[in-house]
Protein backbone atom coordinates (compact mmCIF):
# COMPACT_ATOMS: atom_id res chain seq x y z
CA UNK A 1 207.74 -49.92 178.86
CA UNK A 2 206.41 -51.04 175.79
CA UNK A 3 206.18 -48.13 173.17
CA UNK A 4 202.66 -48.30 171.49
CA UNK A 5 202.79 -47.74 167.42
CA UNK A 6 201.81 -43.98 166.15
CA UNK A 7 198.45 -44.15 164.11
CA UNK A 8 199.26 -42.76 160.32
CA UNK A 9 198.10 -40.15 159.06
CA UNK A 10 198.19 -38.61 155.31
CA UNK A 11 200.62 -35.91 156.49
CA UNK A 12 203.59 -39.51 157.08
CA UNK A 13 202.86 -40.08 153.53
CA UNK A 14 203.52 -37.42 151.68
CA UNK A 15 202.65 -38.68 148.17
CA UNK A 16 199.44 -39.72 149.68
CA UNK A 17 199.05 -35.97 151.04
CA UNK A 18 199.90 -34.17 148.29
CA UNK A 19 197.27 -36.73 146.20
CA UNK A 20 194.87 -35.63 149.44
CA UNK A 21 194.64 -31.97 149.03
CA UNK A 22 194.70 -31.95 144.93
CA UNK A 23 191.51 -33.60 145.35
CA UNK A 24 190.28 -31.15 147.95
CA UNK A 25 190.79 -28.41 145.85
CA UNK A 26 189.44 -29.97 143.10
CA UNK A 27 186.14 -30.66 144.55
CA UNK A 28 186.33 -27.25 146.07
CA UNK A 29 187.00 -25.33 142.49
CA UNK A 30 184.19 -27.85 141.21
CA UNK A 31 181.74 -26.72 143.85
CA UNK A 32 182.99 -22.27 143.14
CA UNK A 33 182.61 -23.11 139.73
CA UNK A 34 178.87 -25.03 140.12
CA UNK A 35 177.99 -21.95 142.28
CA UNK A 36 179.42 -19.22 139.94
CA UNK A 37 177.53 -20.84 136.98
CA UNK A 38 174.07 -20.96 139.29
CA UNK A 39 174.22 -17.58 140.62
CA UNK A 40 174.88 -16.27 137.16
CA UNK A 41 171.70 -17.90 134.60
CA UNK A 42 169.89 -15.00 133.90
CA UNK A 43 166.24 -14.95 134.18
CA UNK A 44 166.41 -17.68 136.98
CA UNK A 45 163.94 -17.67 139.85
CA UNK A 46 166.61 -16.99 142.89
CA UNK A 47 165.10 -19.63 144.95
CA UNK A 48 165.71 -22.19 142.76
CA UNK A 49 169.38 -20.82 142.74
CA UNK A 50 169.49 -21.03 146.39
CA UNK A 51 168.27 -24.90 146.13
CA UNK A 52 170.94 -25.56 143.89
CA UNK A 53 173.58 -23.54 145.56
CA UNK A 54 172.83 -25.44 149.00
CA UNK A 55 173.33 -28.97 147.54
CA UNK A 56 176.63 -28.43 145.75
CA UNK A 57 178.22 -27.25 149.49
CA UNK A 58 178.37 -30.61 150.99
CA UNK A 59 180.58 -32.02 148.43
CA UNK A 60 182.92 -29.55 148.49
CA UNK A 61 183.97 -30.40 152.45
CA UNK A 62 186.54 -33.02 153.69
CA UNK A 63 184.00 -35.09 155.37
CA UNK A 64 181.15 -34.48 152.87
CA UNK A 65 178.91 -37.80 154.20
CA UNK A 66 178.34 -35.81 157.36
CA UNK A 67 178.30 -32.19 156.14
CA UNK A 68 175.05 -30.37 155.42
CA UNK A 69 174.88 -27.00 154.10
CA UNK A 70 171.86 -23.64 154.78
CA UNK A 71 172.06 -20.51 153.26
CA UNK A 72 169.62 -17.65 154.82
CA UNK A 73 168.67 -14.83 153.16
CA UNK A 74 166.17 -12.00 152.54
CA UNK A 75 164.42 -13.68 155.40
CA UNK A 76 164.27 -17.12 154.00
CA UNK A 77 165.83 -19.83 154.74
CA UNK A 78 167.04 -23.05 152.40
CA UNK A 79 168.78 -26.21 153.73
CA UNK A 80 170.20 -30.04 152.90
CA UNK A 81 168.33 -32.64 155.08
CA UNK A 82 169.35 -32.93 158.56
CA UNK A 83 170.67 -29.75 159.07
CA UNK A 84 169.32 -29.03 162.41
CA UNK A 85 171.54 -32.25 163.88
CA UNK A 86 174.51 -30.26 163.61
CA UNK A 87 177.37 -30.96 165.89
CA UNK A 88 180.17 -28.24 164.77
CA UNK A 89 178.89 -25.28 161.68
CA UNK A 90 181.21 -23.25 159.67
CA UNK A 91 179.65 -19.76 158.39
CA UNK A 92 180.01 -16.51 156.62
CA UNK A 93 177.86 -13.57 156.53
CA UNK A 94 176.37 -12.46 152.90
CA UNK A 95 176.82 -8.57 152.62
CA UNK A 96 175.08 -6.27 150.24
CA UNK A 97 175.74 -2.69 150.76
CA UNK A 98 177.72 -3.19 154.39
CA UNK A 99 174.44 -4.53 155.39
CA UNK A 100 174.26 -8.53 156.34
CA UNK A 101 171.18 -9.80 154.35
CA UNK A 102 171.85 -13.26 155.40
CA UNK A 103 174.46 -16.14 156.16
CA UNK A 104 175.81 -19.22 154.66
CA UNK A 105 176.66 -22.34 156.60
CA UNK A 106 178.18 -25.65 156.62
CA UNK A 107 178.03 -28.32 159.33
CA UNK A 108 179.01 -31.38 160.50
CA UNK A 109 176.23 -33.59 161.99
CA UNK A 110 179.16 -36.02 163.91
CA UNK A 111 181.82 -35.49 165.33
CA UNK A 112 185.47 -34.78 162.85
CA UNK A 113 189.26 -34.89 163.80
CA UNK A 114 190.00 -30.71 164.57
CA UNK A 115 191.67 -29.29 161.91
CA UNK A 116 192.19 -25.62 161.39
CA UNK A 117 189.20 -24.26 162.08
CA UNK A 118 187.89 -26.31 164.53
CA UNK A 119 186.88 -29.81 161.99
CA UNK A 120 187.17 -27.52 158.75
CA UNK A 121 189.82 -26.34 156.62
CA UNK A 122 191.71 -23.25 155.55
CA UNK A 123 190.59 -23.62 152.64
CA UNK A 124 187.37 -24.47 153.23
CA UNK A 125 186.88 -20.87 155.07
CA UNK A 126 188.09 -19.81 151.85
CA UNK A 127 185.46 -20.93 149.63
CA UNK A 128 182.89 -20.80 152.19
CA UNK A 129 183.71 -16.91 151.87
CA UNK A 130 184.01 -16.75 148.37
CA UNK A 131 180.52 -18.87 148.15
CA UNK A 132 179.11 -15.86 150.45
CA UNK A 133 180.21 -13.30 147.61
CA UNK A 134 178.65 -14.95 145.22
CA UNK A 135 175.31 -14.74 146.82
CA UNK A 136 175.78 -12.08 147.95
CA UNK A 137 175.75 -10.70 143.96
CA UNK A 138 173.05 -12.26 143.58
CA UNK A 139 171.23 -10.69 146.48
CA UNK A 140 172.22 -7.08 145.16
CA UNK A 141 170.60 -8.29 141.45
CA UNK A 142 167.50 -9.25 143.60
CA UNK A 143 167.41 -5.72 145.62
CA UNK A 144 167.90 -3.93 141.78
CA UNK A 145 165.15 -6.46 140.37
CA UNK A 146 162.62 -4.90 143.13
CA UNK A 147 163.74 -1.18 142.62
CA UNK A 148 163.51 -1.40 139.17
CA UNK A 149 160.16 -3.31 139.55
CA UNK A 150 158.92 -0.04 142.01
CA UNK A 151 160.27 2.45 139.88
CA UNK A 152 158.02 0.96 136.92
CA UNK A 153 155.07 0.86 139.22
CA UNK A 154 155.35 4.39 139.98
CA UNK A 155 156.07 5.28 136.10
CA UNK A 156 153.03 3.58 135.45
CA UNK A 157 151.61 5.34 138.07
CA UNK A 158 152.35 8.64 137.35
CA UNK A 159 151.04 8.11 133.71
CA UNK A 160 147.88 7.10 134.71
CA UNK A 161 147.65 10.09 137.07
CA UNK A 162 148.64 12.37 134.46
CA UNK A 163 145.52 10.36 132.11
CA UNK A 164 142.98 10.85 134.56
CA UNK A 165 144.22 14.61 134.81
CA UNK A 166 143.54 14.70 131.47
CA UNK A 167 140.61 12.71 131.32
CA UNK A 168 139.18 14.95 134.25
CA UNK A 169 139.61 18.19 132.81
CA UNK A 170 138.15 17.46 129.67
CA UNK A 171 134.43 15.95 131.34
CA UNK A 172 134.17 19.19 133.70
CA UNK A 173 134.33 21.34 130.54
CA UNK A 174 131.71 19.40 128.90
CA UNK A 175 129.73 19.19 131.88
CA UNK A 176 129.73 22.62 133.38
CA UNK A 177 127.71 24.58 130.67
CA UNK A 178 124.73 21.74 130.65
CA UNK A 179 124.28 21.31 134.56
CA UNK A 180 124.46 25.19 134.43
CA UNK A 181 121.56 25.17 131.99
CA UNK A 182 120.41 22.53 134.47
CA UNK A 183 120.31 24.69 137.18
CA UNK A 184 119.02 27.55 135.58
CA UNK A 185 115.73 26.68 134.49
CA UNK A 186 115.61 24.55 137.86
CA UNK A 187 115.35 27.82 139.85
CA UNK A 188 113.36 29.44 137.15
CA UNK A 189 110.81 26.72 137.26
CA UNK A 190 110.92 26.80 140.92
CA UNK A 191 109.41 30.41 141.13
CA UNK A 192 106.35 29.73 138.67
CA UNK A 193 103.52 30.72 140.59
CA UNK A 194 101.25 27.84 141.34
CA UNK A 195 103.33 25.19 140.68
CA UNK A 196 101.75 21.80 142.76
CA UNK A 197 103.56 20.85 145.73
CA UNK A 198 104.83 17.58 143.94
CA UNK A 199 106.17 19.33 141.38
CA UNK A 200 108.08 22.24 143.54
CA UNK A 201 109.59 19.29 145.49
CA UNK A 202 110.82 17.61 142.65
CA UNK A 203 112.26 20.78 141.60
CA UNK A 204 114.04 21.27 144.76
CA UNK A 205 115.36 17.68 144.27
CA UNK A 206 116.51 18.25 140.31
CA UNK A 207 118.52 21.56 141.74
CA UNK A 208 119.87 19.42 144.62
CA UNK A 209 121.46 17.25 142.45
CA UNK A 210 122.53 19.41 140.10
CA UNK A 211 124.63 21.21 142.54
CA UNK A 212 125.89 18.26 144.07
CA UNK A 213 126.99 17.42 140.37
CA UNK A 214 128.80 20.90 139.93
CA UNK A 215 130.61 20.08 143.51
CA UNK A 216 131.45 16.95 141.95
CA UNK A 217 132.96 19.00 138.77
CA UNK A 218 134.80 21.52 140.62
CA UNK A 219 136.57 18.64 142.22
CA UNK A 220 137.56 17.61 138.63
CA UNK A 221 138.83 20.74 138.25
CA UNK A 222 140.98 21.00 140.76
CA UNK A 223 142.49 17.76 140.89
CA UNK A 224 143.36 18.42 136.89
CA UNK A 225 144.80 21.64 138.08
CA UNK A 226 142.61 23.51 135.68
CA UNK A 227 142.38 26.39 138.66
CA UNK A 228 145.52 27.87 139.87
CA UNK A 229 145.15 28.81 143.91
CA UNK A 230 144.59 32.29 144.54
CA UNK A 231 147.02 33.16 146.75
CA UNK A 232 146.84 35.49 149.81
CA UNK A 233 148.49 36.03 153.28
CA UNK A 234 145.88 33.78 155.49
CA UNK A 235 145.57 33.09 158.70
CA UNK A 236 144.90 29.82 159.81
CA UNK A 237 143.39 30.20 162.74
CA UNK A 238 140.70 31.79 160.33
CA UNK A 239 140.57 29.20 158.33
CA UNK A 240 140.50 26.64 160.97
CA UNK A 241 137.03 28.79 162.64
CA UNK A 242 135.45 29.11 159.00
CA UNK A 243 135.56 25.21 158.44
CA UNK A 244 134.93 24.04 161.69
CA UNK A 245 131.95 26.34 161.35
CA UNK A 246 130.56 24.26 158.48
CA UNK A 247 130.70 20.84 160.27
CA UNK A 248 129.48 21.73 163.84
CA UNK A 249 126.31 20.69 162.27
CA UNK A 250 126.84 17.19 160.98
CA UNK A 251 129.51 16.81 164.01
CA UNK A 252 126.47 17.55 166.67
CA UNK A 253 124.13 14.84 164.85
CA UNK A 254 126.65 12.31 164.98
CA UNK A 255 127.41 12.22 168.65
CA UNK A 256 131.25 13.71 167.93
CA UNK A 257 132.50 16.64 169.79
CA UNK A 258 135.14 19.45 168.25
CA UNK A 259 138.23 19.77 170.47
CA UNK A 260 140.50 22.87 169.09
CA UNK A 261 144.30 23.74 170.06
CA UNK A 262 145.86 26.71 168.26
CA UNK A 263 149.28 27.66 169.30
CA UNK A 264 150.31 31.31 170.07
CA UNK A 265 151.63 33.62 167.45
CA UNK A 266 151.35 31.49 164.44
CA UNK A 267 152.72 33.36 161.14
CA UNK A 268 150.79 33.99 158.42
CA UNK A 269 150.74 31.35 155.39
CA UNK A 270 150.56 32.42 151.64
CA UNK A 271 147.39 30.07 150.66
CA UNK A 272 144.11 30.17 148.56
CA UNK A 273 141.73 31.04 151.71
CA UNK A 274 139.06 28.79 149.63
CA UNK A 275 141.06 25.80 149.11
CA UNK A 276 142.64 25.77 152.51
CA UNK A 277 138.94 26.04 153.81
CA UNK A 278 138.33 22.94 151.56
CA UNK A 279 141.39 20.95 152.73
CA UNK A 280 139.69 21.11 156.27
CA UNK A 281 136.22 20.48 155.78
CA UNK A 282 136.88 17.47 153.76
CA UNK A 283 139.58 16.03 156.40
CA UNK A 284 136.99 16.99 159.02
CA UNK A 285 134.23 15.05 157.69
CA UNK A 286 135.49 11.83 156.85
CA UNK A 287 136.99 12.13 160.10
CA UNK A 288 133.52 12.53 161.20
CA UNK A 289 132.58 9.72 159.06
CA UNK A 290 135.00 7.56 160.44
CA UNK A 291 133.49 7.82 164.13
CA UNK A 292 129.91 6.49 163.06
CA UNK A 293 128.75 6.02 167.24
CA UNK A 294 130.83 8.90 167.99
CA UNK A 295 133.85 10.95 169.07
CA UNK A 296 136.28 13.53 169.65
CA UNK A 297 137.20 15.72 166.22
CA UNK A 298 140.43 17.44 167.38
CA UNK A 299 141.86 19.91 165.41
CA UNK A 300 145.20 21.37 165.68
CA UNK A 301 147.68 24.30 164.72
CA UNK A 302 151.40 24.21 165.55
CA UNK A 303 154.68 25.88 163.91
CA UNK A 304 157.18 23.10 162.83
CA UNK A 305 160.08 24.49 161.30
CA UNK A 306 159.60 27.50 158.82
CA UNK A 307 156.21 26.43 158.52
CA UNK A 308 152.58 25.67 160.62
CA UNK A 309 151.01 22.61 160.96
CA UNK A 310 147.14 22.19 160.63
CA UNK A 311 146.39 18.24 162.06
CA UNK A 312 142.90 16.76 161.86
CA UNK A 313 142.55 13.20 164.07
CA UNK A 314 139.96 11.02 164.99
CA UNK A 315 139.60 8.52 167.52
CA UNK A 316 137.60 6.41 165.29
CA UNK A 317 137.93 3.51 163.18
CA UNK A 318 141.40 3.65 161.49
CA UNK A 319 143.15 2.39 158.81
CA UNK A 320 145.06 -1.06 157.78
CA UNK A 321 148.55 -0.41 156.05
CA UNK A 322 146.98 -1.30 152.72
CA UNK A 323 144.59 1.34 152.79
CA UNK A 324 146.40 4.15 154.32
CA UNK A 325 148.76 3.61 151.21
CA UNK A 326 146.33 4.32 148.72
CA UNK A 327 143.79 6.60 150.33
CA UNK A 328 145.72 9.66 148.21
CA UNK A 329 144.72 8.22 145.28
CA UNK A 330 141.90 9.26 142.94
CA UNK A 331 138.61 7.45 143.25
CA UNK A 332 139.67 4.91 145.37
CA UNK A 333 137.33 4.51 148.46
CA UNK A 334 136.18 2.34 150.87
CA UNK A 335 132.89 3.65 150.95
CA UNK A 336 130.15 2.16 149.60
CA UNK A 337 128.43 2.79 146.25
CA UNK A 338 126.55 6.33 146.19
CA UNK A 339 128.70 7.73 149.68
CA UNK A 340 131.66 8.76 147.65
CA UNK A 341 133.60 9.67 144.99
CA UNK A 342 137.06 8.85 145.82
CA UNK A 343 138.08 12.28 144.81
CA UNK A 344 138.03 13.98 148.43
CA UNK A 345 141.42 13.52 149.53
CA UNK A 346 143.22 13.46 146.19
CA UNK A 347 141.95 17.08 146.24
CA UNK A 348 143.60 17.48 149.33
CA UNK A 349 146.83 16.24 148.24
CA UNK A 350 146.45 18.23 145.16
CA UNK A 351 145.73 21.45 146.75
CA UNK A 352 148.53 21.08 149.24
CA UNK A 353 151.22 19.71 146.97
CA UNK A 354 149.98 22.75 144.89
CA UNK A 355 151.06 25.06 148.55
CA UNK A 356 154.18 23.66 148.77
CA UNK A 357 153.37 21.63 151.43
CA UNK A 358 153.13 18.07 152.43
CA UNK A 359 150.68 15.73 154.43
CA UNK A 360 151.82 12.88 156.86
CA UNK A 361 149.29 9.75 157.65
CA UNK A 362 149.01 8.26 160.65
CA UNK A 363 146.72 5.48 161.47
CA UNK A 364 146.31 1.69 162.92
CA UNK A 365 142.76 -0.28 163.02
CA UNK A 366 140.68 0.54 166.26
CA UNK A 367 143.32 3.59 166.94
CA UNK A 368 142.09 6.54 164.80
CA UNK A 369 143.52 8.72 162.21
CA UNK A 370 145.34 11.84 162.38
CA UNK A 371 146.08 13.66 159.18
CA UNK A 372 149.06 16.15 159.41
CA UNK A 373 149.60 19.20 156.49
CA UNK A 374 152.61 21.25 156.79
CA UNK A 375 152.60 24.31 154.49
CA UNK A 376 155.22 26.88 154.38
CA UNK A 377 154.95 30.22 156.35
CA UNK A 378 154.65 33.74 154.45
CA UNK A 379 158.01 33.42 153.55
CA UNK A 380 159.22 29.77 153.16
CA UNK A 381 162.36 28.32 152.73
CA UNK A 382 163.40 25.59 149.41
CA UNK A 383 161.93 22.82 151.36
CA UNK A 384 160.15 21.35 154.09
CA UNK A 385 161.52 20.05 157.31
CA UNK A 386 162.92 16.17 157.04
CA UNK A 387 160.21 14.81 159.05
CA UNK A 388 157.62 15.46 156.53
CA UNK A 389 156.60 12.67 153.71
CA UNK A 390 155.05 13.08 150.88
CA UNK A 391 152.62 10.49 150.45
């Protein structure tokens, strides 16, 4: 039998091997090296980073006519033509924090002699694994980017809460003692004896408005924290009866009916009776509001931990993400110009943050609202339970 001739291969040369893999680790150092430099340019917008990263892979492979590279991360995904057609891939996962953000990948889009790892390399493993750390750093200086962006938002935030404060305070001083004049001479004009029926309606109109105006003020006022709450042990289910009490009316012309569940021996809270009252009412009627051809109201009480639970839903409109986020916020609304202030429910955060407490929002378009405040009981403990979040 006739012997047939082995094939060569670099490994029966060895000059021509050792020649071989000096230039595979020289493209491969190349390629760390390209990488390392991308990665690190400061100021650089990462997706141009990841462009360039993907494009220096294939040259870095043994077969680097048919490789193609991808890197995904974050979500997004970046790629050398053709990747889709490939016939064997190579990967490594990109970790930030022991979580995997991501992967890197190089293929093959034909068919390659096996080699260690299936057609790839040791070594390519290697710097496919050293590529993934490197994005991977620059994945964490993306993450710190964000948090550093959100903790300026809130800064920013917080100062312009702290303005308006301010800025709040100092208009319901100036305002109270005029619309008190206001008012005054209002009602005194109001009982002059034959005064024309034109001009004891318009009177009834000017102290209308007035009063409406001092609501308006006292809101101020609270929200700048210009009135400490007057604490007392309350009852809830008190409170609950007083304020439902003051929107049966409105409820009954809107075509929305008041359902009410109260737990068994609830504890006493330690609460301004007022404010609590006001908490209610206002979550009741733009509850009410938000149910414009009608509805069920349902109130709740419940113990949750060391503390009770007061929840006001709706089965009305709802809420889209966006606005849910922001509804805590003073004078934005959604209402239109004249129906609001935008002050109602930042009162209501301020008044229960001021309690100790804290509200949770829940709400979807089409599928209600139901507004949540926990507040300590008599005697509380340091915080509230873990489910709660402050808005």
């Amino acid at each position: 039998m006739t012997q047939q001739p082995s094939i060569p291969t670099r490994a029966s040369f060895p000059g021509q091997h050792a020649q071989w893999a000096l230039e595979e680790r020289i493209k491969e150092l190349t390629c760390l090296h390209g990488v390392a430099r991308a990665v690190g340019r400061p100021g650089a917008d990462p997706a141009a980073i990841l462009e360039e990263v993907v494009t220096l892979l294939p040259a870095a492979w043994q077969h680097p006519q048919a490789a193609r590279a991808r890197i995904q991360l974050n979500g997004k995904s970046h790629a050398t033509a053709g990747f889709e057609q490939a016939y064997a891939s190579q990967s490594a996962d990109i970790l930030v924090r022991g979580e995997v953000r991501g992967k890197v990948e190089v293929a093959y889009i034909e068919a390659k002699p096996p080699a260690d790892e299936g057609p790839f390399l040791k070594e390519e493993r290697e710097l496919l694994n050293s590529v993934a750390h490197e994005l991977a750093s620059l994945a964490e200086r993306i993450t710190m980017d964000e948090e550093r962006a959100r903790l300026q938002d809130q800064l920013r935030h917080a100062d312009r809460l702290a303005t308006i404060g301010q800025l709040a305070a100092g208009v319901a001083h100036e305002l109270n003692e005029p619309l008190s004049t206001t008012l005054g001479f209002a009602q005194l004009c109001r009982k002059h004896p034959g005064l024309p029926p034109a001009a004891s309606a318009d009177l009834e109109k000017i102290v209308a408005a007035t009063l409406h105006a001092r609501e308006t003020v006292r809101k101020l006022m609270l929200f700048a924290r210009e009135r400490p709450p007057a604490r007392d042990r309350v009852s809830l289910r008190r409170i609950v009866d007083e304020g439902v009490a003051f929107v049966e009316s409105r409820a009954q012309k809107s075509g929305v009916m008041i359902r009410r569940d109260a737990a068994p021996d609830l504890p006493e809270i330690l609460a301004d009776p007022n404010q609590l009252t006001q908490v209610l009412v206002n979550l009741a009627v733009n509850a009410i509001q938000a149910m414009p051809a009608g509805g069920t109201l349902g109130v709740e009480l419940y113990r949750e931990g060391s503390g009770v639970v007061l929840a006001v839903e709706d089965d009305g409109q709802g809420m889209p993400p966006e606005v849910a986020d922001r509804i805590f916020e003073p004078f934005f609304t959604t209402k239109g110009v004249g129906e609001g202030t935008g002050l109602g429910l930042s009162v209501v955060h301020g008044i229960v943050s001021g309690h100790g407490g804290t509200i949770r929002v829940q709400s979807s378009p089409g599928q209600g609202t139901r507004f949540e405040v926990w507040l300590p009981a008599e005697t509380p403990v340091a915080s509230p339970p873990a489910t709660a979040r402050q808005p």
